[in-house]
Protein backbone atom coordinates (compact mmCIF):
# COMPACT_ATOMS: atom_id res chain seq x y z
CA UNK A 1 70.52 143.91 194.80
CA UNK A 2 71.37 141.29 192.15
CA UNK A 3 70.06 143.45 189.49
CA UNK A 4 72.07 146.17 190.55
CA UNK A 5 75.10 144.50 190.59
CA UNK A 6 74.35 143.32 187.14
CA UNK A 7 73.58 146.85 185.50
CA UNK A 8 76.70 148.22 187.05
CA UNK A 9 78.52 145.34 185.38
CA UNK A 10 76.96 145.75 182.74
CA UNK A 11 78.12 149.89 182.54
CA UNK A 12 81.67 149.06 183.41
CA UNK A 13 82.06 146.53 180.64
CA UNK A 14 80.17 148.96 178.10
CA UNK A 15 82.66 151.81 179.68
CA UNK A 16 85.60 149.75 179.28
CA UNK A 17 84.67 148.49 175.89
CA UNK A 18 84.07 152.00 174.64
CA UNK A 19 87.44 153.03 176.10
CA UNK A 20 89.61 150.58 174.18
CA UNK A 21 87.38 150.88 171.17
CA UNK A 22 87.89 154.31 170.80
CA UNK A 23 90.54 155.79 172.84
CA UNK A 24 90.09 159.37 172.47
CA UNK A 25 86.80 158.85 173.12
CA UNK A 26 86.73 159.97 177.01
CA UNK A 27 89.25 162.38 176.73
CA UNK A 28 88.26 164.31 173.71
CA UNK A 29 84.35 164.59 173.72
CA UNK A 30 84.12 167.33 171.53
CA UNK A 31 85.53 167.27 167.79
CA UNK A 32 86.34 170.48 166.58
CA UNK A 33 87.36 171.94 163.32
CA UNK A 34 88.75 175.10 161.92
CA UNK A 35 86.95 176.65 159.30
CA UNK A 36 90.33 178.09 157.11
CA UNK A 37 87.51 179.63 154.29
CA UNK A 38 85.21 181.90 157.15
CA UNK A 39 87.33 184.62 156.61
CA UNK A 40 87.34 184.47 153.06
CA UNK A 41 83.47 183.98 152.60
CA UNK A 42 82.58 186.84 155.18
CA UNK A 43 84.99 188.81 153.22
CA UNK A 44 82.92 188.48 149.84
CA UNK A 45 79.78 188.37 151.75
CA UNK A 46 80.24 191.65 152.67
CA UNK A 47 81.75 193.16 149.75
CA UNK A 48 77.90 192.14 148.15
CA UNK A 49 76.19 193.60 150.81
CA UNK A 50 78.29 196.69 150.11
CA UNK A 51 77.17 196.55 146.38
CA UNK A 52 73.99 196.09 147.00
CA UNK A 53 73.63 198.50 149.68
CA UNK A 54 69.86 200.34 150.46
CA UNK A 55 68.68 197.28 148.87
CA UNK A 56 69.13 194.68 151.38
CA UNK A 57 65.51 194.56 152.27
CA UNK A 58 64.06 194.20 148.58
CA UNK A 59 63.07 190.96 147.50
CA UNK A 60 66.22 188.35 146.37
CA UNK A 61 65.04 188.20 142.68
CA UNK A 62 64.79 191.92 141.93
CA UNK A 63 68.27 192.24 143.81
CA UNK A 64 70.12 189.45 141.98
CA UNK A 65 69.85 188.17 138.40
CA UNK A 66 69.52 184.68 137.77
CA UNK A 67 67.82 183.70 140.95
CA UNK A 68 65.88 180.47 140.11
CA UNK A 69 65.48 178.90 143.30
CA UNK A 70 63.96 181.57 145.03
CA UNK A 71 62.22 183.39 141.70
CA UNK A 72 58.88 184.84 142.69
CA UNK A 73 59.24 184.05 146.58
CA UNK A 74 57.54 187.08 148.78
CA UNK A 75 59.53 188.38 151.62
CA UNK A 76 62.69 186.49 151.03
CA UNK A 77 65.15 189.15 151.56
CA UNK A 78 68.40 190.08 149.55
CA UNK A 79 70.39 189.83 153.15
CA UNK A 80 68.77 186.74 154.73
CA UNK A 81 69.96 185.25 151.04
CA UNK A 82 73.23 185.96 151.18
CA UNK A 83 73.32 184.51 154.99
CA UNK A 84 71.86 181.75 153.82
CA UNK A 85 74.47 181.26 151.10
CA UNK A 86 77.49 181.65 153.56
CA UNK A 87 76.17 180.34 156.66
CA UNK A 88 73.94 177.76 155.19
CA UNK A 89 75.26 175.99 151.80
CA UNK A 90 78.86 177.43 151.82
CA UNK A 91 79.82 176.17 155.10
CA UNK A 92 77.87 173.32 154.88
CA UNK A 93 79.61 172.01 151.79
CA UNK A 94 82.70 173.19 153.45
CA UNK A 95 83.73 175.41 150.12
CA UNK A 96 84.28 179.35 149.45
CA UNK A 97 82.12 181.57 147.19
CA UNK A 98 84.46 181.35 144.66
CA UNK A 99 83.53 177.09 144.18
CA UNK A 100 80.29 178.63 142.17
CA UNK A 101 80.77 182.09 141.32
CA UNK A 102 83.57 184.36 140.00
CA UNK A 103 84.96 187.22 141.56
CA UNK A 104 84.32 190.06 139.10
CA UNK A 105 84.68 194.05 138.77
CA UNK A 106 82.47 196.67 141.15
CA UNK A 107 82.50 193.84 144.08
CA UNK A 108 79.88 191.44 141.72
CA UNK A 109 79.68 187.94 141.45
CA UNK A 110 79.47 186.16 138.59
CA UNK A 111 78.28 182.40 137.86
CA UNK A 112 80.15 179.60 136.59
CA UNK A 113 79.02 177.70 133.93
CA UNK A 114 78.27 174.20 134.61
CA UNK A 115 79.68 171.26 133.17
């Protein structure tokens, strides 16, 4: 019974602690976020799929040019790519399409130059 009474001590004062500690704590479990740039990067996502369209299931370098990453990889898909690059590294990094590429004519993408 002692030790009982001791690890429900022990809960209230972690409890209480973690209550003044952080106050939003207990009321607010869940932190969420709005993603402002979805829109946006769906929006180009799909304007590439639309240029590259009957191609989506050919291999990412004979799709794109200047693939390095992924140069010579077998069954690595132009579509599961360009998932990859929204859903994976642009939302990740929290930044558009337009942080590494620029928007050019016939719905293509062009690279910046790096610094």
């Amino acid at each position: 019974m002692r030790k009982l009474l001791i690890l429900l001590l022990l809960f209230t004062a972690a409890l209480a602690f973690s209550f003044f500690t952080f106050p939003g704590a207990l009321h607010n479990p869940h932190i969420s976020y709005k993603d402002t740039l979805e829109e946006e990067r769906l929006r180009y996502m799909n304007e590439v799929l639309e240029s590259i369209k009957g191609k989506e299931k050919m291999n990412t370098d004979s799709v794109f040019k200047n693939i390095q990453t992924f140069k010579g990889v077998k069954n690595f898909k132009a579509d599961h790519f360009l998932m990859m690059m929204n859903l994976g590294w642009s939302e990740g990094l929290g930044v558009s399409c337009t942080y590494c590429h620029i928007p050019a004519n016939g719905n293509q993408m062009k690279n910046r130059k790096s610094k």
